[in-house]
C-alpha atoms as a PDB file:
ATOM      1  CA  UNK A   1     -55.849  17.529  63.493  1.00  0.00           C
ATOM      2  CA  UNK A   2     -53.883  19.121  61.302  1.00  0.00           C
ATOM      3  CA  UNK A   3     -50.930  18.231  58.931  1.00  0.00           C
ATOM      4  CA  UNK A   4     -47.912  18.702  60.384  1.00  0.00           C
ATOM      5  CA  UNK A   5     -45.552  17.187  57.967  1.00  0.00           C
ATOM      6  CA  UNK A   6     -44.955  19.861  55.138  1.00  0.00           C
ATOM      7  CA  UNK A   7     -43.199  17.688  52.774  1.00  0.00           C
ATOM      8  CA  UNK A   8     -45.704  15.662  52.360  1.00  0.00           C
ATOM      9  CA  UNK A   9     -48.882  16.429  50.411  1.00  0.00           C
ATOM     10  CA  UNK A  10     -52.101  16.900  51.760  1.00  0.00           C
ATOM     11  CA  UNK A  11     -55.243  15.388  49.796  1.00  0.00           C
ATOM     12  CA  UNK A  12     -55.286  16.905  46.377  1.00  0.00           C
ATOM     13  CA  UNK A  13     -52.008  19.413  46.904  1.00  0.00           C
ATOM     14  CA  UNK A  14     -48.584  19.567  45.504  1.00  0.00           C
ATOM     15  CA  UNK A  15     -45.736  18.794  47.973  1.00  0.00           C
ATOM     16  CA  UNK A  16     -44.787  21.521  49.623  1.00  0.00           C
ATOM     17  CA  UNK A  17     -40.619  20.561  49.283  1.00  0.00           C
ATOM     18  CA  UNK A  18     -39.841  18.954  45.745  1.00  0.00           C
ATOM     19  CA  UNK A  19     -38.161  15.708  46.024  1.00  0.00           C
ATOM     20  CA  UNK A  20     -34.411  15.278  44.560  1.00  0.00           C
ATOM     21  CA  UNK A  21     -34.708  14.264  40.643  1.00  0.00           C
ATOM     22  CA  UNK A  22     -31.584  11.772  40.225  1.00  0.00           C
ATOM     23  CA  UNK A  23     -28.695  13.085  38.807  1.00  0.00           C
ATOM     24  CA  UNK A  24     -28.296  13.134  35.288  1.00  0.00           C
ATOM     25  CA  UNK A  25     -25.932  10.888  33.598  1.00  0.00           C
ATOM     26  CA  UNK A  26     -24.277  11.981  30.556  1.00  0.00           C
ATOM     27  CA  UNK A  27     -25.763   9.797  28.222  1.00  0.00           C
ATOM     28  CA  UNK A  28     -28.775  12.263  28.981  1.00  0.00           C
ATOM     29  CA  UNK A  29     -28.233  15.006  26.656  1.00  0.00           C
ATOM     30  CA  UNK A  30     -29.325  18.201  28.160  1.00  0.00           C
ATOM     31  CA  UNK A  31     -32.841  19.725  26.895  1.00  0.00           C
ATOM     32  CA  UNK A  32     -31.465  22.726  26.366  1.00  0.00           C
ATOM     33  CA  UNK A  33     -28.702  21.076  23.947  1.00  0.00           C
ATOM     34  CA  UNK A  34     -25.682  22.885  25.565  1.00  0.00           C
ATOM     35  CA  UNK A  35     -22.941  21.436  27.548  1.00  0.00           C
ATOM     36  CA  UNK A  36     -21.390  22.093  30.306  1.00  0.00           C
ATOM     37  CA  UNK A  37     -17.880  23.372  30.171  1.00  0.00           C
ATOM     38  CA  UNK A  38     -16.533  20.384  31.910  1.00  0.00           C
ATOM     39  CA  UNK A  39     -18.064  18.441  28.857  1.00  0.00           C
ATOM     40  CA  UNK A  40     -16.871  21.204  26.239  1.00  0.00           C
ATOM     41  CA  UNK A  41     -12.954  21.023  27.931  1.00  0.00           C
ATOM     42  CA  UNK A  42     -13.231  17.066  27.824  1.00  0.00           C
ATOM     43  CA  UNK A  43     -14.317  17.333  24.186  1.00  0.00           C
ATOM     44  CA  UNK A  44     -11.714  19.391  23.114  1.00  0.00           C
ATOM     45  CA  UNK A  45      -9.268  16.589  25.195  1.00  0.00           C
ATOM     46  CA  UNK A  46     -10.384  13.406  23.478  1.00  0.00           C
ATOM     47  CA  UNK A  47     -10.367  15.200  19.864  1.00  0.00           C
ATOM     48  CA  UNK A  48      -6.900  16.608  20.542  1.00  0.00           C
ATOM     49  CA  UNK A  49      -5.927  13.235  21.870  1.00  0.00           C
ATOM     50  CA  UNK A  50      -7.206  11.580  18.751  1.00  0.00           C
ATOM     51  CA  UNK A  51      -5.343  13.886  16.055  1.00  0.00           C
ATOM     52  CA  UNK A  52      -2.293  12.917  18.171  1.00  0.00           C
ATOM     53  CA  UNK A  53      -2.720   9.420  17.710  1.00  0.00           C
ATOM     54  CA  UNK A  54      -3.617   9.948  14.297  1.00  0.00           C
ATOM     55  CA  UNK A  55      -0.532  11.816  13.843  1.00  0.00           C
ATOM     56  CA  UNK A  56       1.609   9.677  15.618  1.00  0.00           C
ATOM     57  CA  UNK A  57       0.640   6.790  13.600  1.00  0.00           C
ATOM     58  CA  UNK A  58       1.146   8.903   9.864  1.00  0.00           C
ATOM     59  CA  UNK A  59       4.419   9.650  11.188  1.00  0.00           C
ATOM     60  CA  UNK A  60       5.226   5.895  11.873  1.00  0.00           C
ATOM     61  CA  UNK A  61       4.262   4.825   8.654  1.00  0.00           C
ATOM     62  CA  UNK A  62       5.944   7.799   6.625  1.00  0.00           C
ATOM     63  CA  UNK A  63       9.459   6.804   8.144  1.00  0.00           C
ATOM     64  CA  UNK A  64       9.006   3.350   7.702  1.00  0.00           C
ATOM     65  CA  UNK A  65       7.877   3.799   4.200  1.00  0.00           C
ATOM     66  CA  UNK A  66      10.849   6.043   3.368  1.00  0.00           C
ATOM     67  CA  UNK A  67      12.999   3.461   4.653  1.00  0.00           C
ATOM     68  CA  UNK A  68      11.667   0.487   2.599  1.00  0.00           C
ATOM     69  CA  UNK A  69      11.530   2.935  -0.729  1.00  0.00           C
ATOM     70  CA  UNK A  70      15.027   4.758  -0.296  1.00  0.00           C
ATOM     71  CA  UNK A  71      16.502   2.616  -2.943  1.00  0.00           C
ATOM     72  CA  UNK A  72      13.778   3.439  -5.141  1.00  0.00           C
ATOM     73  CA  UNK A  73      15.702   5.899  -7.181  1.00  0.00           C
ATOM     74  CA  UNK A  74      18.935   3.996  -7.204  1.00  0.00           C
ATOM     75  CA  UNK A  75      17.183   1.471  -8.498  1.00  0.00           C
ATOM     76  CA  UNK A  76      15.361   3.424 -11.924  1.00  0.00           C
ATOM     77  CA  UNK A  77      19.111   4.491 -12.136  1.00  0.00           C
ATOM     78  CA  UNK A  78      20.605   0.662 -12.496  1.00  0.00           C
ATOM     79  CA  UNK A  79      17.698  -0.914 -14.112  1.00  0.00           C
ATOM     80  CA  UNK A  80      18.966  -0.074 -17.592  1.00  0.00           C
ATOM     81  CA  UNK A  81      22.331  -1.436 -16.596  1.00  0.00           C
ATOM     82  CA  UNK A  82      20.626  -4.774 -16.211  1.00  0.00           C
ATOM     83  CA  UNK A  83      18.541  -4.313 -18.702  1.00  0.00           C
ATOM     84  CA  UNK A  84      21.865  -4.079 -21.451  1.00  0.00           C
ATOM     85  CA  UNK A  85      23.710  -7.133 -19.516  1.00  0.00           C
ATOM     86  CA  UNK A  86      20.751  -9.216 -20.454  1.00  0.00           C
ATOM     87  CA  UNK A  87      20.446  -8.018 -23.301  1.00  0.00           C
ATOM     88  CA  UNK A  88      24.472  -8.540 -24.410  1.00  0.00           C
ATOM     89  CA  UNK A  89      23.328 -12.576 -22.611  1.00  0.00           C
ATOM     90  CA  UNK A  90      20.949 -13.407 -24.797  1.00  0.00           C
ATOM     91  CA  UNK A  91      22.847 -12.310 -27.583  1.00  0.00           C
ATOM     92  CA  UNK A  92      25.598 -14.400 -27.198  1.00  0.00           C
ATOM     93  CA  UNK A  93      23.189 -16.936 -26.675  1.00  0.00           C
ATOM     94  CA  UNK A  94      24.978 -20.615 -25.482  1.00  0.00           C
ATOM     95  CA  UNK A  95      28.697 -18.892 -26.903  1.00  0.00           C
ATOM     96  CA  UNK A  96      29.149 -21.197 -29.564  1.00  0.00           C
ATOM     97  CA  UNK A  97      29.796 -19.370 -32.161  1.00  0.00           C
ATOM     98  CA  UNK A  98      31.863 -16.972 -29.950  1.00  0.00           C
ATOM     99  CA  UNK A  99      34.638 -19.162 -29.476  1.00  0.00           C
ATOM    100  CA  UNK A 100      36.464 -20.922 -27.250  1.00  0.00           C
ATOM    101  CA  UNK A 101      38.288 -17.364 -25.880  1.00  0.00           C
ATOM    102  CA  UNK A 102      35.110 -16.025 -25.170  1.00  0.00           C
ATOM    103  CA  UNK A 103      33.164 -18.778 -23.193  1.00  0.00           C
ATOM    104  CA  UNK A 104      34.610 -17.566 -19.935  1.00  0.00           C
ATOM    105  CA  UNK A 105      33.548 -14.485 -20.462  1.00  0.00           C
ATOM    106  CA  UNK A 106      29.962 -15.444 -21.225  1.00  0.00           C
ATOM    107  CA  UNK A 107      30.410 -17.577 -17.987  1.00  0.00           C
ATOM    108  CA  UNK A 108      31.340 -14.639 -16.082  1.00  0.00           C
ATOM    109  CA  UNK A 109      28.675 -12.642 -17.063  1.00  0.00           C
ATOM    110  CA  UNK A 110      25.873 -14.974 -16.113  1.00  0.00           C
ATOM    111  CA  UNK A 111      27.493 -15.024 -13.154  1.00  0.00           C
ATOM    112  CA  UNK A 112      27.071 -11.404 -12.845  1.00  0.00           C
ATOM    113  CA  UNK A 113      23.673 -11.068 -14.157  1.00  0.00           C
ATOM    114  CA  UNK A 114      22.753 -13.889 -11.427  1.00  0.00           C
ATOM    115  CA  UNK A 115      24.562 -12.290  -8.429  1.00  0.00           C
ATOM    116  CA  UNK A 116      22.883  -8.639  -9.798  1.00  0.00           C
ATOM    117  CA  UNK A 117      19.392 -10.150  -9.767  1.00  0.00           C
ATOM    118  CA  UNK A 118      19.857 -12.007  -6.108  1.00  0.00           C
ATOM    119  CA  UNK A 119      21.089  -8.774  -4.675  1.00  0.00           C
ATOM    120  CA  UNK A 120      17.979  -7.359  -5.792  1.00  0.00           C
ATOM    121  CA  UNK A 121      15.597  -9.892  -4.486  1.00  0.00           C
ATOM    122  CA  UNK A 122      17.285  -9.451  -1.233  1.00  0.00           C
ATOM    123  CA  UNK A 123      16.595  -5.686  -0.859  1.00  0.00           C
ATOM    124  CA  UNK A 124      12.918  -6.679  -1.944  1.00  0.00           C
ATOM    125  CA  UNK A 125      12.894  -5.902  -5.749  1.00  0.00           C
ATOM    126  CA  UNK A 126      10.912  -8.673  -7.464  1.00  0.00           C
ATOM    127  CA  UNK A 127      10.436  -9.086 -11.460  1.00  0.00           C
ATOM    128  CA  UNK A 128       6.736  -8.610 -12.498  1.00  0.00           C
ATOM    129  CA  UNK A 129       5.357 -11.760 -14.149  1.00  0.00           C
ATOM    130  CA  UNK A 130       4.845 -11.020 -17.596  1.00  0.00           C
ATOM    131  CA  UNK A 131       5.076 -13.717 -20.641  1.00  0.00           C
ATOM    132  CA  UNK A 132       2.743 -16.131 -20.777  1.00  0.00           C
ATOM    133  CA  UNK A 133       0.552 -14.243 -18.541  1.00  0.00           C
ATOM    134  CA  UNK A 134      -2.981 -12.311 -19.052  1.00  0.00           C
ATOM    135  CA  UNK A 135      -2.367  -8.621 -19.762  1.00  0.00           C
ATOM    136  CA  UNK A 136      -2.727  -6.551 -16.750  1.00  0.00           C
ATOM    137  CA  UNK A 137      -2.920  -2.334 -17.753  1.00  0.00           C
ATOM    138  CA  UNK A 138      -1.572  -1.385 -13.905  1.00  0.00           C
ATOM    139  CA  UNK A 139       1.646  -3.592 -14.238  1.00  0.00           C
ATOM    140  CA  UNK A 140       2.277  -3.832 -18.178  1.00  0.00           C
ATOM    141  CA  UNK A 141       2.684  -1.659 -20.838  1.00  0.00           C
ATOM    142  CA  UNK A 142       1.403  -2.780 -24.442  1.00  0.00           C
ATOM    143  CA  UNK A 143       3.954  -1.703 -27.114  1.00  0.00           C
ATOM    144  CA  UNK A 144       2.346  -3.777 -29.712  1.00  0.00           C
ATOM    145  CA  UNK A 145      -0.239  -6.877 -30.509  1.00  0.00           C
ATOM    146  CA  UNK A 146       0.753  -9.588 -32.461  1.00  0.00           C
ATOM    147  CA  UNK A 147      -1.261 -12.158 -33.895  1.00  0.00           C
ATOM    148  CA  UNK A 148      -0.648 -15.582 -32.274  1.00  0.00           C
ATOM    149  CA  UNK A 149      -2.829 -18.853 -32.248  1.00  0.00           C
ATOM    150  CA  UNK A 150      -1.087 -20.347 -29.454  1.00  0.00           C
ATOM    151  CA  UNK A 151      -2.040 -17.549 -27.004  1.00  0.00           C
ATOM    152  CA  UNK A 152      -5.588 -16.843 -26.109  1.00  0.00           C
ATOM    153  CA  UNK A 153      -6.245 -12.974 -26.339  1.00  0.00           C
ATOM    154  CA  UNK A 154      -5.198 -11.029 -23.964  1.00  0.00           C
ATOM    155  CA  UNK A 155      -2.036 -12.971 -23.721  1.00  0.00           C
ATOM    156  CA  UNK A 156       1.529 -11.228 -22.680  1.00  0.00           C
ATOM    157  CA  UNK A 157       3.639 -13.066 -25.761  1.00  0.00           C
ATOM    158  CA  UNK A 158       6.796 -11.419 -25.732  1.00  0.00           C
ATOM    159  CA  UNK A 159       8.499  -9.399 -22.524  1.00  0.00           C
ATOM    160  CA  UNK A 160      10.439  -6.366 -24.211  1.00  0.00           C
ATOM    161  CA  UNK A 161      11.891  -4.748 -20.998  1.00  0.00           C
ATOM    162  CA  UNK A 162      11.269  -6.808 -18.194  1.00  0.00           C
ATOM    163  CA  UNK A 163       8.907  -5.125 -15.344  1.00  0.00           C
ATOM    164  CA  UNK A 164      10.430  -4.458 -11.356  1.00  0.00           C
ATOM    165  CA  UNK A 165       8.755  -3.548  -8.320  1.00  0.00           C
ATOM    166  CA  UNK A 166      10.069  -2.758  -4.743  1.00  0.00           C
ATOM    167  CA  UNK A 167       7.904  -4.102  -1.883  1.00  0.00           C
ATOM    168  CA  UNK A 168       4.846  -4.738  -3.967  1.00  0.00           C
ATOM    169  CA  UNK A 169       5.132  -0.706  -5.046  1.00  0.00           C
ATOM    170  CA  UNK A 170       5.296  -0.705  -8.868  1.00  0.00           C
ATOM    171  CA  UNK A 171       8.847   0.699 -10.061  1.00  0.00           C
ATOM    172  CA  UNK A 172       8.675  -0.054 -13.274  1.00  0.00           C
ATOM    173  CA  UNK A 173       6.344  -1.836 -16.030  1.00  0.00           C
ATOM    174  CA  UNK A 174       6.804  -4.282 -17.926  1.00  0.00           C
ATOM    175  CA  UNK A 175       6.678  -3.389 -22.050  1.00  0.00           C
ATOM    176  CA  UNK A 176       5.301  -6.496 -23.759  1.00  0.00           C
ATOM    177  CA  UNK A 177       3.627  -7.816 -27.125  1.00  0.00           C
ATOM    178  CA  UNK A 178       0.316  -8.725 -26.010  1.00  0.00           C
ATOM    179  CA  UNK A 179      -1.705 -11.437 -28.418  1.00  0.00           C
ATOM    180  CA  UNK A 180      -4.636 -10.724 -30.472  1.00  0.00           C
ATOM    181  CA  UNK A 181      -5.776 -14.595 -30.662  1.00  0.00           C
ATOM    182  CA  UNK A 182      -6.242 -16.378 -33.829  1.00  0.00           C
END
């Protein structure tokens, strides 16, 4: 009798009609390592898409950083402003000696200095920590060392200019003494 059914192979021979290999998924890389152009056309997609994103997202953050440093350069302008009304404050010191003309003056500019500094902390601008604290090279500036037992080295002793920054970005640095130790 012979074999009628060709797909099928007789004793010892190859089948006649290959069976259908499942299709390929594409985690299977190809063995001949190129893609299709489906693949190729859905690569270029998703990287395109990404760069967008990426884009979109640098573009975000650029507008809402120049929104929260805008003021930046208005405030280097006024800094020395405050910097001399402080200065004329401590000057006077408590008025005594000024008078009795001159106390509501002093008053007044406290008052100012006060209302100046708010103002400040409400746009974001926040004093960097200086005296009495360790020395810190990306916030400080040394202008001089001074010898001084009560401070261990390292030690911010005296604040010359005071320090400012705007949302945590560094406007300006403190210039301080800083202590040598004993």
């Amino acid at each position: 009798m012979s074999d009628e059914r060709p797909e099928e192979a007789r004793e010892g021979e190859e089948p006649l009609i290959e069976q259908e290999q499942p299709a390929q998924s594409g985690s299977m890389p190809d063995p001949s390592g190129e893609k299709s152009p489906e693949e190729v056309w859905k690569d270029k997609y998703l990287r395109l898409l990404a760069d967008f994103d990426n884009h979109r997202k640098r573009t975000v953050r650029d507008l809402e950083d120049g929104r929260r440093f805008a003021n930046e350069g208005l405030l280097r302008a006024i800094l020395p402003v405050l910097d001399n009304l402080e200065r004329a404050l401590a000057h006077a010191g408590d008025g005594g000696d000024l008078g009795p003309s001159c106390e509501g003056l002093l008053e007044g500019l406290r008052l100012t200095s006060k209302q100046f500094l708010e103002t400040l902390e409400k746009n974001g601008v926040t004093r960097v920590p200086a005296e009495g604290e360790p020395f810190d090279p990306s916030v400080h500036e040394a202008v001089g060392y001074a010898e001084n037992a009560n401070h261990p080295e390292g030690t911010v002793v005296e604040v010359y200019q005071q320090g400012y920054r705007i949302h945590n970005r560094l406007v300006r640095p403190a210039m301080v003494t800083v202590s040598r130790g004993a």
